[in-house]
N, C-alpha and C. Protein backbone atom coordinates (compact mmCIF):
# COMPACT_ATOMS: atom_id res chain seq x y z
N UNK A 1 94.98 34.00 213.56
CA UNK A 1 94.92 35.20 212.74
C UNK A 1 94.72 36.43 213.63
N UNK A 2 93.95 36.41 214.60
CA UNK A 2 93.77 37.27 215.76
C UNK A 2 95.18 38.06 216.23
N UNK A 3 95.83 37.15 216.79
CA UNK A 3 97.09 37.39 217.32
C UNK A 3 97.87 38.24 216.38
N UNK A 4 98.41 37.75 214.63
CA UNK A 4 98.64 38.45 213.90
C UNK A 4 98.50 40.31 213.62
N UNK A 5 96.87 39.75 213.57
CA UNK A 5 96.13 41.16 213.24
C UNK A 5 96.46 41.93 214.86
N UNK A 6 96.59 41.86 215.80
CA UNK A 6 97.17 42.37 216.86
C UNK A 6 98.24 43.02 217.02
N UNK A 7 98.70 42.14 216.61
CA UNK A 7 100.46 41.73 216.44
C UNK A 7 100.69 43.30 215.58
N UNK A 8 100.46 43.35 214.11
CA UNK A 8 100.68 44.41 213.10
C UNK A 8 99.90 45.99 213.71
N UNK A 9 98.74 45.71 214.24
CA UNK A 9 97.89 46.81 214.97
C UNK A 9 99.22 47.67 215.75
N UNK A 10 99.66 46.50 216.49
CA UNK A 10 100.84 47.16 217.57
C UNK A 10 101.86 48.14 217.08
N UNK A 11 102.42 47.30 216.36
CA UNK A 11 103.54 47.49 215.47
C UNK A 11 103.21 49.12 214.44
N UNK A 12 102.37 49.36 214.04
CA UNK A 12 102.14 50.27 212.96
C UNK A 12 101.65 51.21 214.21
N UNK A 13 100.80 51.16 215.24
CA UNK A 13 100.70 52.21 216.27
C UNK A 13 101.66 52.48 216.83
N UNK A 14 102.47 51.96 217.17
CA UNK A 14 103.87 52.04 217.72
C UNK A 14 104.77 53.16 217.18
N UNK A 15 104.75 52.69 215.79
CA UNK A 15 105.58 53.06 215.01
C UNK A 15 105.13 55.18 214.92
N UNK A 16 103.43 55.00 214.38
CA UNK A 16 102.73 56.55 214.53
C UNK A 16 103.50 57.23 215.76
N UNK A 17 102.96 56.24 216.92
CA UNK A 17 102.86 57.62 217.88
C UNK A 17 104.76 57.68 217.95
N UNK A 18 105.76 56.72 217.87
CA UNK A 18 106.73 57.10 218.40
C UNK A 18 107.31 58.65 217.05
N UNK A 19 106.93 58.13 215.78
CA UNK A 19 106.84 59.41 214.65
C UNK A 19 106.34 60.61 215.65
N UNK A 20 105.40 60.71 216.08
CA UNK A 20 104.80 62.02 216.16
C UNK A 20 105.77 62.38 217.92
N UNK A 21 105.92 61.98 218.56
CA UNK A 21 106.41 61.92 219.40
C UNK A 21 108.42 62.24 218.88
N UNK A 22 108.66 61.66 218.88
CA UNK A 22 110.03 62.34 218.12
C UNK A 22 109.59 63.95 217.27
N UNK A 23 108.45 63.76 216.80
CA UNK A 23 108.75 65.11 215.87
C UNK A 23 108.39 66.65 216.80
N UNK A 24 107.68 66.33 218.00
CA UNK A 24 107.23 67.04 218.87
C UNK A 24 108.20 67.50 220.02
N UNK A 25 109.48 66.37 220.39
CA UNK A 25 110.27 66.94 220.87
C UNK A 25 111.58 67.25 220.22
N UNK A 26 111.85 66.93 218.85
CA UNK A 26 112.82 67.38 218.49
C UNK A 26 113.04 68.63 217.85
N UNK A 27 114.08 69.28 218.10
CA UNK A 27 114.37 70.66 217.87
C UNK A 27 114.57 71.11 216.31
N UNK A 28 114.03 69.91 215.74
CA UNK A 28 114.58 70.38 214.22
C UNK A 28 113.55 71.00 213.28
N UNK A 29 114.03 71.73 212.45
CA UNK A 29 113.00 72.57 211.49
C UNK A 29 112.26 71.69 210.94
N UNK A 30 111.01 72.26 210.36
CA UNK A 30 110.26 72.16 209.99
C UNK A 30 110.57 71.01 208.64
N UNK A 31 111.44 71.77 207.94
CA UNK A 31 111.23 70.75 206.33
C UNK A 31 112.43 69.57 206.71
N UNK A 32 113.03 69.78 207.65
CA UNK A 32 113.98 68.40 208.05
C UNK A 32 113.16 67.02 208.65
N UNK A 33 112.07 67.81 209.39
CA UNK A 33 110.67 66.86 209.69
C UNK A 33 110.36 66.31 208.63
N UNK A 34 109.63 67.17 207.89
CA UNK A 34 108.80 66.69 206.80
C UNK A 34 109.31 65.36 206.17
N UNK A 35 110.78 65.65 205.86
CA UNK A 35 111.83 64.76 205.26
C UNK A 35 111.99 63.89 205.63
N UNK A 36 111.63 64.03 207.29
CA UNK A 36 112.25 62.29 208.17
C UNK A 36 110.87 61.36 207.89
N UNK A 37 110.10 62.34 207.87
CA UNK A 37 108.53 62.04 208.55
C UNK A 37 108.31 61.10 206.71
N UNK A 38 108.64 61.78 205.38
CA UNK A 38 108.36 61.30 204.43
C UNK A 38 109.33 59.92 203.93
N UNK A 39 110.03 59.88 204.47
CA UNK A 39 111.41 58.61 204.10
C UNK A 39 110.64 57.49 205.50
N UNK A 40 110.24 57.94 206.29
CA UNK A 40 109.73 57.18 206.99
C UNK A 40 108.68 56.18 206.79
N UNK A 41 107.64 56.78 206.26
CA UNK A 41 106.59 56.35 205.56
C UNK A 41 106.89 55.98 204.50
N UNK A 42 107.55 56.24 203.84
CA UNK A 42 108.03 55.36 202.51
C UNK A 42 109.12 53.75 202.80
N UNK A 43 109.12 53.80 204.11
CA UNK A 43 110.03 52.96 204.35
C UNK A 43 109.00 51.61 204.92
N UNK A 44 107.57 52.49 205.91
CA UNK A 44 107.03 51.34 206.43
C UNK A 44 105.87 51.08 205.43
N UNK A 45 106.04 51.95 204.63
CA UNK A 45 104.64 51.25 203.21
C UNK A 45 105.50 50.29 202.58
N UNK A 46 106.47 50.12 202.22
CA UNK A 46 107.36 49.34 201.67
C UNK A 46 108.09 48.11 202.52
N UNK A 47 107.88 48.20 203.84
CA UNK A 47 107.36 46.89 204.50
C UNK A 47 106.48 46.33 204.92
N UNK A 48 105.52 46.98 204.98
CA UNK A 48 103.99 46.18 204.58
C UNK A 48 103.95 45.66 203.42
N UNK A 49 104.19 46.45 202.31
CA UNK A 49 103.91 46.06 200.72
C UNK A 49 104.73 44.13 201.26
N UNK A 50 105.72 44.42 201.59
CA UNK A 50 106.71 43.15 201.75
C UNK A 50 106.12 42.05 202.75
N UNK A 51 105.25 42.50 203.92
CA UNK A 51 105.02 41.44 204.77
C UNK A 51 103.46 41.33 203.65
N UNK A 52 102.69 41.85 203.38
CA UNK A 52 101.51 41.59 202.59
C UNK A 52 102.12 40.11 201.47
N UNK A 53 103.11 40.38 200.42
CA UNK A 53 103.58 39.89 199.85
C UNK A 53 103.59 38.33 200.41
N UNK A 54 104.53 37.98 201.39
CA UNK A 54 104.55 36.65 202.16
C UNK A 54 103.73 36.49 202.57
N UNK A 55 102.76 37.00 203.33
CA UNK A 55 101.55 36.80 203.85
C UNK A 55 100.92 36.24 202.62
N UNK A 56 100.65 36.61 201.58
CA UNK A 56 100.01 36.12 200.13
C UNK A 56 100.39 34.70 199.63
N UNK A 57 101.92 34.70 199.71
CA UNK A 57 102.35 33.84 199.19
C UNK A 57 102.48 32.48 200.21
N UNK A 58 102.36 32.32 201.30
CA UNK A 58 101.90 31.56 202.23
C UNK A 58 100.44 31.28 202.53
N UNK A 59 99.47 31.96 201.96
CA UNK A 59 98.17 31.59 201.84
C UNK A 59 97.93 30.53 200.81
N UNK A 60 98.29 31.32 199.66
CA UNK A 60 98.33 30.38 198.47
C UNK A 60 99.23 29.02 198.82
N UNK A 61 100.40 28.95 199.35
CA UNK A 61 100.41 27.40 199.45
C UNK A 61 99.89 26.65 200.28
N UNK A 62 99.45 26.94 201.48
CA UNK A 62 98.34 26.47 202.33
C UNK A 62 97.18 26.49 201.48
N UNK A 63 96.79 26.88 200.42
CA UNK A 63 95.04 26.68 199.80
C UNK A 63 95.42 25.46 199.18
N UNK A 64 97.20 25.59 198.03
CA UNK A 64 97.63 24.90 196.89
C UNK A 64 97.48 23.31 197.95
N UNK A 65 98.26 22.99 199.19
CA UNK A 65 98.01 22.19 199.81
C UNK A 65 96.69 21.69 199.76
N UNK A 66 96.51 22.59 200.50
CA UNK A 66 94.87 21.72 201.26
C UNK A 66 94.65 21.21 199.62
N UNK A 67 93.91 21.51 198.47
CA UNK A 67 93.66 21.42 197.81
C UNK A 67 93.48 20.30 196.84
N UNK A 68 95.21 19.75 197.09
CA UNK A 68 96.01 19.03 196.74
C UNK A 68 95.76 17.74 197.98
N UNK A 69 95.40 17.92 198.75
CA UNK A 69 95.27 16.64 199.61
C UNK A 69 93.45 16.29 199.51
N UNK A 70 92.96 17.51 199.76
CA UNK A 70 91.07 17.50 199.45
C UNK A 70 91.16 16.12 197.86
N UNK A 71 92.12 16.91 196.79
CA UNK A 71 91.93 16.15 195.70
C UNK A 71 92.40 14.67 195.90
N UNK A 72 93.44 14.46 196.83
CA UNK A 72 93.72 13.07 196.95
C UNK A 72 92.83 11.90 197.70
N UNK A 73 92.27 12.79 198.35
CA UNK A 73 91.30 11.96 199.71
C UNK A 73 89.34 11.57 199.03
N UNK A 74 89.17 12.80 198.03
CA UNK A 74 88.64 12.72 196.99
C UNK A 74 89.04 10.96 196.53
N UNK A 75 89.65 11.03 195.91
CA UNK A 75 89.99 10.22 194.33
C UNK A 75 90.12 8.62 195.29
N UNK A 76 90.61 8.74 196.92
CA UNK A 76 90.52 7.79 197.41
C UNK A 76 88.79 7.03 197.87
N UNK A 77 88.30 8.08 198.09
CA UNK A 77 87.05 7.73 198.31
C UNK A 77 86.28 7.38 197.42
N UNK A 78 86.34 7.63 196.27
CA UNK A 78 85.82 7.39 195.05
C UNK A 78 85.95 5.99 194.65
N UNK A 79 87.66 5.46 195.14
CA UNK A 79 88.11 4.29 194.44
C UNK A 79 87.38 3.22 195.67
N UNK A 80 87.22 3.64 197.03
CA UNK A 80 86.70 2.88 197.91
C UNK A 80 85.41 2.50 197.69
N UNK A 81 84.98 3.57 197.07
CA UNK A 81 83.38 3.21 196.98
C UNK A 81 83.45 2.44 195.24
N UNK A 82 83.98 2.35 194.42
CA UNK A 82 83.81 2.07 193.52
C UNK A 82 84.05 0.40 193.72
N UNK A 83 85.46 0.10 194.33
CA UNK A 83 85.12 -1.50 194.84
C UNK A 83 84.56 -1.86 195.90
N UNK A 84 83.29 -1.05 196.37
CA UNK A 84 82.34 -1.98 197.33
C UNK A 84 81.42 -1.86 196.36
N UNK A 85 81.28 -1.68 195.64
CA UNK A 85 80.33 -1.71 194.18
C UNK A 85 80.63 -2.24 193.44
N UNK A 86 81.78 -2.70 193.45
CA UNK A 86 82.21 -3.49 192.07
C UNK A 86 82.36 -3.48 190.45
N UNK A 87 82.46 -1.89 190.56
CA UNK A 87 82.88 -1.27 189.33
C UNK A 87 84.15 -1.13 188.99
């Protein structure tokens, strides 16, 4: 998870400074900025929204798993101990 959280740190700093950096040397007006600068950010909130999404939906089947095997290993142990008891 480390690596991940690294991983995205990079990626979204990357992304800032090369924004502010383009907007500092390019020669263009003011509200043509604004414009790049706002489609921009609407572009990387809307791929986060999207990697959040999978990120979610890959948790949940890793829990649905585990879960699903906890319950099987469960129900085995139960039946193990129930015939050394003889119920």
């Amino acid at each position: 998870m480390k690596k991940g959280g690294s991983f995205f740190w990079g990626v979204f700093l990357g992304t800032m400074a090369g924004l502010i950096v383009g907007m500092i040397l390019s020669p263009k007006k003011e509200e043509k900025i604004k414009n790049i600068l706002e489609k921009k950010t609407e572009e990387l909130r809307n791929n986060l929204q999207d990697i959040g999404k999978k990120i979610g939906k890959k948790v949940h089947k890793i829990k649905s798993d585990f879960e699903t095997k906890w319950k099987k290993k469960k129900i085995e142990k139960m039946d193990q101990v129930e015939d050394e008891l003889g119920t």
